[in-house]
PDB file of N, CA and C in Angstrom:
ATOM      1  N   UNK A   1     -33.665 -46.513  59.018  1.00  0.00           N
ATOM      2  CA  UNK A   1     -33.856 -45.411  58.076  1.00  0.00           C
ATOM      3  C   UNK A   1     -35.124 -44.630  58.404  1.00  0.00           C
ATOM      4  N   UNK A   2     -36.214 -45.380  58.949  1.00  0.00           N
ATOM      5  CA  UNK A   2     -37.328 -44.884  59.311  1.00  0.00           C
ATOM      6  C   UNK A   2     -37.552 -43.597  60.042  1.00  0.00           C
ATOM      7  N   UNK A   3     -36.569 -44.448  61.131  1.00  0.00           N
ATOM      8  CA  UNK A   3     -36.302 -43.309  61.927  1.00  0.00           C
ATOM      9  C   UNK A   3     -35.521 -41.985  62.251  1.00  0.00           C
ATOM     10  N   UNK A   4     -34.539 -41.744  60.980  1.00  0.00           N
ATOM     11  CA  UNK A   4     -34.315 -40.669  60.530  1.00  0.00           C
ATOM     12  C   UNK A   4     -34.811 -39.939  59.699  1.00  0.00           C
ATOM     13  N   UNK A   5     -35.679 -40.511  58.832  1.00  0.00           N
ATOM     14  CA  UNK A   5     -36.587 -39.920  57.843  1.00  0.00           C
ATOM     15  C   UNK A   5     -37.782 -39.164  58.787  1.00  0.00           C
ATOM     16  N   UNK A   6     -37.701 -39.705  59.935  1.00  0.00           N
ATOM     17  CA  UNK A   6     -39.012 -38.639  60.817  1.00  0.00           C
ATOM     18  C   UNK A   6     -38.243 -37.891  61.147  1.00  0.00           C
ATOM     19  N   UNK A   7     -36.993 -38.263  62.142  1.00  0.00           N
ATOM     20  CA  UNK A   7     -35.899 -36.902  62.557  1.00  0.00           C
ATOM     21  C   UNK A   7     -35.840 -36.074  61.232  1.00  0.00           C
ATOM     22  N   UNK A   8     -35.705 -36.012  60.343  1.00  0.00           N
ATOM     23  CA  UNK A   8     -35.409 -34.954  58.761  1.00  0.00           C
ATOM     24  C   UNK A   8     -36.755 -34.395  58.636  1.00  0.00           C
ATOM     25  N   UNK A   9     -38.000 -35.138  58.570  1.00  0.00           N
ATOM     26  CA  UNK A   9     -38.848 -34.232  58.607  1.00  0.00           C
ATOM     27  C   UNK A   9     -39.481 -33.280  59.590  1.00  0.00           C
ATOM     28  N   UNK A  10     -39.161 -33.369  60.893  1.00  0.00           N
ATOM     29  CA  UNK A  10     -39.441 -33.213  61.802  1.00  0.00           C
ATOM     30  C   UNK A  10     -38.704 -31.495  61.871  1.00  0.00           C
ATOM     31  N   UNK A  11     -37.250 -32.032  61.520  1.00  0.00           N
ATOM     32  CA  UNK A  11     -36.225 -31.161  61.348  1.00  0.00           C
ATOM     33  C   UNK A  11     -36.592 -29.945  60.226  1.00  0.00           C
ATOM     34  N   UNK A  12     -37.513 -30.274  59.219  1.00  0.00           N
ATOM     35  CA  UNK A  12     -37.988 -29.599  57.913  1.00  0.00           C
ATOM     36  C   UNK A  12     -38.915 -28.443  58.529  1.00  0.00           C
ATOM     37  N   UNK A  13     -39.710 -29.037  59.288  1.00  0.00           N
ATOM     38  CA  UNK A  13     -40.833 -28.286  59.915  1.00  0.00           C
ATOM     39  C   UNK A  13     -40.373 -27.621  61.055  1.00  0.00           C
ATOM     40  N   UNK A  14     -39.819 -27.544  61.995  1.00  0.00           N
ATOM     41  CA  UNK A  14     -39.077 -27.008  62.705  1.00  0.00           C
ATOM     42  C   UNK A  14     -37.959 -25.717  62.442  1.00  0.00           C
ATOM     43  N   UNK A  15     -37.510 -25.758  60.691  1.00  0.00           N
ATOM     44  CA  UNK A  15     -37.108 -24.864  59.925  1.00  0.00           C
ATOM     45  C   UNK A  15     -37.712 -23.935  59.763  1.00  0.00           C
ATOM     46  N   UNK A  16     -38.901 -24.130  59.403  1.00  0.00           N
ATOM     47  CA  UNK A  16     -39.906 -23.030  59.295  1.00  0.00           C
ATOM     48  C   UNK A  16     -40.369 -21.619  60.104  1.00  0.00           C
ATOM     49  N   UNK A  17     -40.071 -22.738  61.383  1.00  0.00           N
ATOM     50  CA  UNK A  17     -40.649 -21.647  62.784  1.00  0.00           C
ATOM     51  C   UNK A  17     -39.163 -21.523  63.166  1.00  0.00           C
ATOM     52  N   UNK A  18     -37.758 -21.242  62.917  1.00  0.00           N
ATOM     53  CA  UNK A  18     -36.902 -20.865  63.856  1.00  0.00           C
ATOM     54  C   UNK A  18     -36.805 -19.605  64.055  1.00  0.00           C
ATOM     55  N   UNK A  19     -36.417 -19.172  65.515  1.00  0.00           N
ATOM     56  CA  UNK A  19     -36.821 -17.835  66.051  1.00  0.00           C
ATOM     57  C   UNK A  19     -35.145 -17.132  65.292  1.00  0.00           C
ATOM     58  N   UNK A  20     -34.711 -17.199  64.970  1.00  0.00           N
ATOM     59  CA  UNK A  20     -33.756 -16.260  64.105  1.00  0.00           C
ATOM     60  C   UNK A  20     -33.835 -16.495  62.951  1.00  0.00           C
ATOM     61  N   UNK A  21     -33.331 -15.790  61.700  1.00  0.00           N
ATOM     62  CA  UNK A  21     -33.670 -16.197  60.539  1.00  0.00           C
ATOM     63  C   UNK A  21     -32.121 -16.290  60.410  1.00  0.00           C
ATOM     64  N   UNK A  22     -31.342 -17.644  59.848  1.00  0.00           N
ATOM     65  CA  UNK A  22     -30.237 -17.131  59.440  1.00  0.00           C
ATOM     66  C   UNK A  22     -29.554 -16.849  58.448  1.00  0.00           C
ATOM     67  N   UNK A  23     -28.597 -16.450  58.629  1.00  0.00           N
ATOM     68  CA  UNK A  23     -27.754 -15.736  58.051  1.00  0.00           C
ATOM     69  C   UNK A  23     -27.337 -16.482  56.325  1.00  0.00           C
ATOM     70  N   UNK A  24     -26.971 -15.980  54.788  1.00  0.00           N
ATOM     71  CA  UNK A  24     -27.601 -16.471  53.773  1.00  0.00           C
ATOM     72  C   UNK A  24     -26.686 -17.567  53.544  1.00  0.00           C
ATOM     73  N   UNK A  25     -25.661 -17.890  53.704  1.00  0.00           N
ATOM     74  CA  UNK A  25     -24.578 -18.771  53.766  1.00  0.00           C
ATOM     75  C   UNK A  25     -25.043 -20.328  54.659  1.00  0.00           C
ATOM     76  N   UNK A  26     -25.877 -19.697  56.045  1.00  0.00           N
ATOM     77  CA  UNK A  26     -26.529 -21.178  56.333  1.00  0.00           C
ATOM     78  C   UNK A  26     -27.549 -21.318  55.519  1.00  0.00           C
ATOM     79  N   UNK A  27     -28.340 -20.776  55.127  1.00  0.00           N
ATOM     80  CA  UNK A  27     -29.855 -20.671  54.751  1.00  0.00           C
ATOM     81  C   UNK A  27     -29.664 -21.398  53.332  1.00  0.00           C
ATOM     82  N   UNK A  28     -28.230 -21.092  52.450  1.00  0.00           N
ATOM     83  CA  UNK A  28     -27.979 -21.490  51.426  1.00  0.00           C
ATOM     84  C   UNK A  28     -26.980 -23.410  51.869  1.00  0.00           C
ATOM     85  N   UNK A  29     -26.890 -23.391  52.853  1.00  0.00           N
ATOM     86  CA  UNK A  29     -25.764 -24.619  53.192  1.00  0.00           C
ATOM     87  C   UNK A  29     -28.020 -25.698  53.959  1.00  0.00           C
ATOM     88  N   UNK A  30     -28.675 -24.787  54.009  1.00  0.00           N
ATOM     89  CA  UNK A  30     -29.863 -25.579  54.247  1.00  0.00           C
ATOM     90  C   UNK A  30     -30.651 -26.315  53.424  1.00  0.00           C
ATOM     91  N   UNK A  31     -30.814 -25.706  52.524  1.00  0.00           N
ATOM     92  CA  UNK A  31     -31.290 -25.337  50.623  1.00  0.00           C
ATOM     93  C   UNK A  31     -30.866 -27.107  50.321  1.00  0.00           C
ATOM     94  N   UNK A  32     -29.368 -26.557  50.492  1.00  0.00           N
ATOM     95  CA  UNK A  32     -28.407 -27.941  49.802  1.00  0.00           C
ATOM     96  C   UNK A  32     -28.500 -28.921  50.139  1.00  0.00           C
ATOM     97  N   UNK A  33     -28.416 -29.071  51.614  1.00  0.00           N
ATOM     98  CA  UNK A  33     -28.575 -30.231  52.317  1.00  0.00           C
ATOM     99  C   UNK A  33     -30.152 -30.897  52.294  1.00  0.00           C
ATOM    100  N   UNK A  34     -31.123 -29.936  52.056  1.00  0.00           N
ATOM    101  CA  UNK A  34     -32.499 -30.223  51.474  1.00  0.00           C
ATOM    102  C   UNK A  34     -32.025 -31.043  50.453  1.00  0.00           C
ATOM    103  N   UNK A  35     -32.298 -30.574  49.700  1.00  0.00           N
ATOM    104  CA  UNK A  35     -32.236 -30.870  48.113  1.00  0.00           C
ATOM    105  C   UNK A  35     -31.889 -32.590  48.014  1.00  0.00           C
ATOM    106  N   UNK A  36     -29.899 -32.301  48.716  1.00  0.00           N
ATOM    107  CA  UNK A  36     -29.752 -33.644  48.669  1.00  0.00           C
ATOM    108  C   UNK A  36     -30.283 -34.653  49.111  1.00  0.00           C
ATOM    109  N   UNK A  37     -30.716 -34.339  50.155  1.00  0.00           N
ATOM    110  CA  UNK A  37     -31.141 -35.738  50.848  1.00  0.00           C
ATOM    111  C   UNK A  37     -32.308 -35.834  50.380  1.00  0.00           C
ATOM    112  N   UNK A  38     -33.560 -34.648  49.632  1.00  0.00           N
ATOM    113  CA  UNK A  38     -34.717 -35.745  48.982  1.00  0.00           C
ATOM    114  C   UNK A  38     -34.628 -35.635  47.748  1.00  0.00           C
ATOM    115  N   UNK A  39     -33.773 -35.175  46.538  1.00  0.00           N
ATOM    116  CA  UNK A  39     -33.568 -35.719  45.421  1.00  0.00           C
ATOM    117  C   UNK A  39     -32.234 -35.943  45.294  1.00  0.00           C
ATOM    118  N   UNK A  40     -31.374 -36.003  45.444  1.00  0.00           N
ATOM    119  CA  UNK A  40     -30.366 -36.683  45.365  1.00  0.00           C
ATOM    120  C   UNK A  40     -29.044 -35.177  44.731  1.00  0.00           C
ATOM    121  N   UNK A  41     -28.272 -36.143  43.863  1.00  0.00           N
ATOM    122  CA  UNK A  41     -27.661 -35.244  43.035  1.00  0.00           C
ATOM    123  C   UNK A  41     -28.047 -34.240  41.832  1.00  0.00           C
ATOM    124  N   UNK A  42     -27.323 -33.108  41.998  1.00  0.00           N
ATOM    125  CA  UNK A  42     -28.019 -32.054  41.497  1.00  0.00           C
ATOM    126  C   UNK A  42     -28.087 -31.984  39.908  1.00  0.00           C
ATOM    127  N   UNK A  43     -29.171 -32.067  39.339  1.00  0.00           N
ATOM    128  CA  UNK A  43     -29.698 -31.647  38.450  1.00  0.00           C
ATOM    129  C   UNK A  43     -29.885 -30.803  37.491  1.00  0.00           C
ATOM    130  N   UNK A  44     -29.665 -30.815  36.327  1.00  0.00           N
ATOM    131  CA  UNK A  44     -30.202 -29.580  35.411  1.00  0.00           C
ATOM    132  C   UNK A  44     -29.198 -28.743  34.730  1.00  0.00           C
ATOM    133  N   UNK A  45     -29.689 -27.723  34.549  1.00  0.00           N
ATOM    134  CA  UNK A  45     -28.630 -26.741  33.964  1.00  0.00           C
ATOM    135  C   UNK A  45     -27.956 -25.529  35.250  1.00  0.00           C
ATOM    136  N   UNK A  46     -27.224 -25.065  35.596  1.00  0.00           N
ATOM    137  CA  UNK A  46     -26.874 -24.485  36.305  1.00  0.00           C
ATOM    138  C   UNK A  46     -27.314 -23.001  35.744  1.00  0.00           C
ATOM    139  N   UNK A  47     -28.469 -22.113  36.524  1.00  0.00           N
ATOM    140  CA  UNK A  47     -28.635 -20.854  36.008  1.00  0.00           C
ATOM    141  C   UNK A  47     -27.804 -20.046  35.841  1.00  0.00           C
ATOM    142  N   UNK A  48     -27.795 -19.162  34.499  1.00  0.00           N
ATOM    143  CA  UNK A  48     -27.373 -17.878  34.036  1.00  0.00           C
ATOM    144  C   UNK A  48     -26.975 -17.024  35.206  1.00  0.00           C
ATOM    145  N   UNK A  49     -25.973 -15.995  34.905  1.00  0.00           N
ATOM    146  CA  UNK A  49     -25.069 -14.847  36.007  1.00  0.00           C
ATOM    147  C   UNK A  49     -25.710 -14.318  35.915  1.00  0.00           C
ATOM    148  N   UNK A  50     -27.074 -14.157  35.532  1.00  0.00           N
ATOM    149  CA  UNK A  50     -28.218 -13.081  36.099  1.00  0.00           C
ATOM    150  C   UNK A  50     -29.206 -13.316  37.319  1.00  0.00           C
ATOM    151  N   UNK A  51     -29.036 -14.322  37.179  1.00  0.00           N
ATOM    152  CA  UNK A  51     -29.999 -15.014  38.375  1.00  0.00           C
ATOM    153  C   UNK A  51     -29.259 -15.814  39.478  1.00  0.00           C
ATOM    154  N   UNK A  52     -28.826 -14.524  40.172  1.00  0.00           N
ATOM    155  CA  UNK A  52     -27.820 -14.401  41.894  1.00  0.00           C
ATOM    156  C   UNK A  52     -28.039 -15.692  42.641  1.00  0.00           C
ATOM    157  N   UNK A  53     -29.635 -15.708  42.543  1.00  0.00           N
ATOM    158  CA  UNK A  53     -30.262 -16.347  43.730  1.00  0.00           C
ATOM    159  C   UNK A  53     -30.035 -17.914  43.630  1.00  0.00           C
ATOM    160  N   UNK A  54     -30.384 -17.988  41.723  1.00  0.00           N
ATOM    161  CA  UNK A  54     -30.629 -19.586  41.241  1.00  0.00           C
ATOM    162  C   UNK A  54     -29.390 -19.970  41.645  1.00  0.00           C
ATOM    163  N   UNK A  55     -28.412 -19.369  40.703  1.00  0.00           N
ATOM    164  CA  UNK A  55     -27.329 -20.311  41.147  1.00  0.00           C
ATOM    165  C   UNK A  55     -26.823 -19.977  42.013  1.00  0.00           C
ATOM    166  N   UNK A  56     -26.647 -19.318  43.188  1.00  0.00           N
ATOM    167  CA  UNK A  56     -26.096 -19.844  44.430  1.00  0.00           C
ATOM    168  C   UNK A  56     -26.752 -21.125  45.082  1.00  0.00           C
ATOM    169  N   UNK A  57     -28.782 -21.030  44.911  1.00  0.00           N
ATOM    170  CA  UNK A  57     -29.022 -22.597  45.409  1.00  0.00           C
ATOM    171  C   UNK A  57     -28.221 -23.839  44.758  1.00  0.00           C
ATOM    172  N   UNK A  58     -28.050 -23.208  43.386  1.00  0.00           N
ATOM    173  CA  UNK A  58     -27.943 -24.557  42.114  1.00  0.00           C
ATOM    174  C   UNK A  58     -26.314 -24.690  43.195  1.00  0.00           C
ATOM    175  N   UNK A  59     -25.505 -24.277  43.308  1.00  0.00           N
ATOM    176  CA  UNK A  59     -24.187 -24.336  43.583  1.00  0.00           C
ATOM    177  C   UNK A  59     -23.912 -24.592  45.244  1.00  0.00           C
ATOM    178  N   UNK A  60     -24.621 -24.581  46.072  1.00  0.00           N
ATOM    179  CA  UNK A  60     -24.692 -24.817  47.275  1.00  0.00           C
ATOM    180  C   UNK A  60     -25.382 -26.259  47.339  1.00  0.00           C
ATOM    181  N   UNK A  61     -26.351 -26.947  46.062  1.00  0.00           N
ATOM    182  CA  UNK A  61     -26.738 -28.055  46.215  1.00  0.00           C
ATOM    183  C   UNK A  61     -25.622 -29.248  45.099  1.00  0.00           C
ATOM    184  N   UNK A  62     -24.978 -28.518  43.876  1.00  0.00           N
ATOM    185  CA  UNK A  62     -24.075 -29.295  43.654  1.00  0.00           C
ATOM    186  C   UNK A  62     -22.687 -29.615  44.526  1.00  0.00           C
ATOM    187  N   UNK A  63     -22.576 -28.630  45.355  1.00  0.00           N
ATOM    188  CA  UNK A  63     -20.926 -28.456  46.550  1.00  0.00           C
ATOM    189  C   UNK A  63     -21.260 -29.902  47.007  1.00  0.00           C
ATOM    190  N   UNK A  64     -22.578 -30.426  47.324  1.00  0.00           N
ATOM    191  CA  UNK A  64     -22.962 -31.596  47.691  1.00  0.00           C
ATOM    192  C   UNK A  64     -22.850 -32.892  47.260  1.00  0.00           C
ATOM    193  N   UNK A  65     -22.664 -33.255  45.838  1.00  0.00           N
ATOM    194  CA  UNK A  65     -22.370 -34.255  44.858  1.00  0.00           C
ATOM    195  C   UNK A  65     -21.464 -34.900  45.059  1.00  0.00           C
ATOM    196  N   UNK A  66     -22.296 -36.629  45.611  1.00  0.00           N
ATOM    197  CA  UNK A  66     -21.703 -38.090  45.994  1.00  0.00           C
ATOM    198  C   UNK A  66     -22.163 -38.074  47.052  1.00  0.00           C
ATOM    199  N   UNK A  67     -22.517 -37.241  48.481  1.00  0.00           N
ATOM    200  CA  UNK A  67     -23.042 -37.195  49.602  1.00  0.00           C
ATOM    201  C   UNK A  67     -24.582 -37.656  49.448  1.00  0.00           C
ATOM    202  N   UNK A  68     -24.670 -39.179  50.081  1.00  0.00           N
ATOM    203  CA  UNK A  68     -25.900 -39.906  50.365  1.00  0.00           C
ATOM    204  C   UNK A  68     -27.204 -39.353  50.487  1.00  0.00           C
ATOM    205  N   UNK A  69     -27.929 -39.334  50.384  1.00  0.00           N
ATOM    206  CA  UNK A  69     -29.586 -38.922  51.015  1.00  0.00           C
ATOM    207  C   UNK A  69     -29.211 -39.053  52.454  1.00  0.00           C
ATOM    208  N   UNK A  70     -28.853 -40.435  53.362  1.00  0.00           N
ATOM    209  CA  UNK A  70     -28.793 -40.611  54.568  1.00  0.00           C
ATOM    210  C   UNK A  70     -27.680 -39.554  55.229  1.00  0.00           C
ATOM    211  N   UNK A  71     -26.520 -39.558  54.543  1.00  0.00           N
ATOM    212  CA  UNK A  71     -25.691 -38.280  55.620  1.00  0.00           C
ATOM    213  C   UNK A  71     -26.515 -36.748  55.521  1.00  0.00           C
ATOM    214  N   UNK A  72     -26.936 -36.785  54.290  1.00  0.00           N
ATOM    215  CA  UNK A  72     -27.637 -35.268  53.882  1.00  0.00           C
ATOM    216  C   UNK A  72     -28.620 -35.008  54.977  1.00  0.00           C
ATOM    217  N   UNK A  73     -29.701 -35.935  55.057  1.00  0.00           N
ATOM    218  CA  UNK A  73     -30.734 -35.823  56.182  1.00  0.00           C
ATOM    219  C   UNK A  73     -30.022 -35.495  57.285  1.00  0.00           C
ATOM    220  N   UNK A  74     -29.161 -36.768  58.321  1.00  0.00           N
ATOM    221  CA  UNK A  74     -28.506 -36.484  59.475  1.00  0.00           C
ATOM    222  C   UNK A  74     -27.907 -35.346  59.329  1.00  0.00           C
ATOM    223  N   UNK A  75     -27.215 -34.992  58.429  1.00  0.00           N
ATOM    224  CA  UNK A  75     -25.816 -33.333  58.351  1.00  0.00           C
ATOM    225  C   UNK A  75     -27.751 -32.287  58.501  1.00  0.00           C
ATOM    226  N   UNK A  76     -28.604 -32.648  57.770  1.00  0.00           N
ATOM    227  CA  UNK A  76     -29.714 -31.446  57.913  1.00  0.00           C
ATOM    228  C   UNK A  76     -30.228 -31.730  59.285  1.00  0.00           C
ATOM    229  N   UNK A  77     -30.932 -32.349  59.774  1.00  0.00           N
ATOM    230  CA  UNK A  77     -31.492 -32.699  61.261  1.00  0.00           C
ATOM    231  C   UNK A  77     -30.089 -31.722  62.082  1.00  0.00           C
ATOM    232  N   UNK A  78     -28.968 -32.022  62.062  1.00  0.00           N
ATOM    233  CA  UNK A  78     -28.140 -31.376  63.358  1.00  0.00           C
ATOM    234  C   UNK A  78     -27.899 -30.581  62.744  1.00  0.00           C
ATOM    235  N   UNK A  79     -27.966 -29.424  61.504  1.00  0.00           N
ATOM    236  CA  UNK A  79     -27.537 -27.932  61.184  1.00  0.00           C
ATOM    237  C   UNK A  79     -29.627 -27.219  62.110  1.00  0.00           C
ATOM    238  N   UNK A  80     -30.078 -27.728  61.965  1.00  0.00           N
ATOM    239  CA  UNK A  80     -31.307 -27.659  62.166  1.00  0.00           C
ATOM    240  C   UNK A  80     -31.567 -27.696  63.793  1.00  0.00           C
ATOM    241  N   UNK A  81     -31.301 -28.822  64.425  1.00  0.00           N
ATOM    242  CA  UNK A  81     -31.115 -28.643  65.905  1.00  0.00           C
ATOM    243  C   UNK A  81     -29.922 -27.554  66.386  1.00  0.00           C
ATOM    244  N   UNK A  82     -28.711 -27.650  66.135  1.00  0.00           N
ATOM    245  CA  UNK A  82     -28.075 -26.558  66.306  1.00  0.00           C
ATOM    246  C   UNK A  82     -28.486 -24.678  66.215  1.00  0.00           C
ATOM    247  N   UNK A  83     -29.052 -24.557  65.271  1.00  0.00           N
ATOM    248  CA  UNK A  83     -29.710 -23.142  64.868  1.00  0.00           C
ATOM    249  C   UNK A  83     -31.259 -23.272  65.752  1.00  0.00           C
ATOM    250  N   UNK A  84     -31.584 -24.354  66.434  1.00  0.00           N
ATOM    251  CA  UNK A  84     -32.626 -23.991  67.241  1.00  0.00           C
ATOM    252  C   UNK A  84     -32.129 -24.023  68.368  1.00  0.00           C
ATOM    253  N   UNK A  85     -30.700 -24.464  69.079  1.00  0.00           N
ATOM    254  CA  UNK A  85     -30.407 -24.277  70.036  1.00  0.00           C
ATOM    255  C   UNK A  85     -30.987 -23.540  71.254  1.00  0.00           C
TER     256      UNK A  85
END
C-alpha cells in the first residue's frame, strides 16, 4: 500500500505542472478520483442548480461510490501518467 500511496502522491504533484491543461470532463473525472481515494465516499449535500461547478465536482465524485481508496489512487496515478504522456 505504501507504495502506491507515493505513486498517488507523486501522481498529485505531477498534476499540477502538466503541460496541457485538460479538457473539463477529465479535469472533472480527476476531482473524483481525488476525492475518492483520500476521503472515501461522497459526502454531504449535493449543491443547488445554481452552482454549475459544485455539483458537477459533487457528481463526478459520487459516479464513484463503492470504488476503494486503493483502485481510486491506481485509476488516478494512470489517468495522471497517461495525460503526461
Amino acid at each position: 500500500m505504501s507504495e502506491l500511496k507515493a505513486a498517488f502522491d507523486a501522481a498529485v504533484a505531477d498534476s499540477k505542472t502538466l503541460a496541457e491543461r485538460p479538457d473539463n470532463q477529465t479535469l472533472l473525472r480527476i476531482y473524483g478520483l481525488f476525492k475518492q481515494a483520500s476521503e472515501g465516499d461522497a459526502t454531504g449535500k449535493r449543491p443547488g442548480f445554481t452552482d454549475f461547478v459544485g455539483r458537477a465536482k459533487f457528481d463526478a465524485w459520487a459516479a464513484l461510490q463503492g470504488t476503494s481508496s486503493e483502485a481510486a489512487m491506481q485509476a488516478y496515478v494512470e489517468l495522471i501518467t497517461r495525460l503526461k504522456g
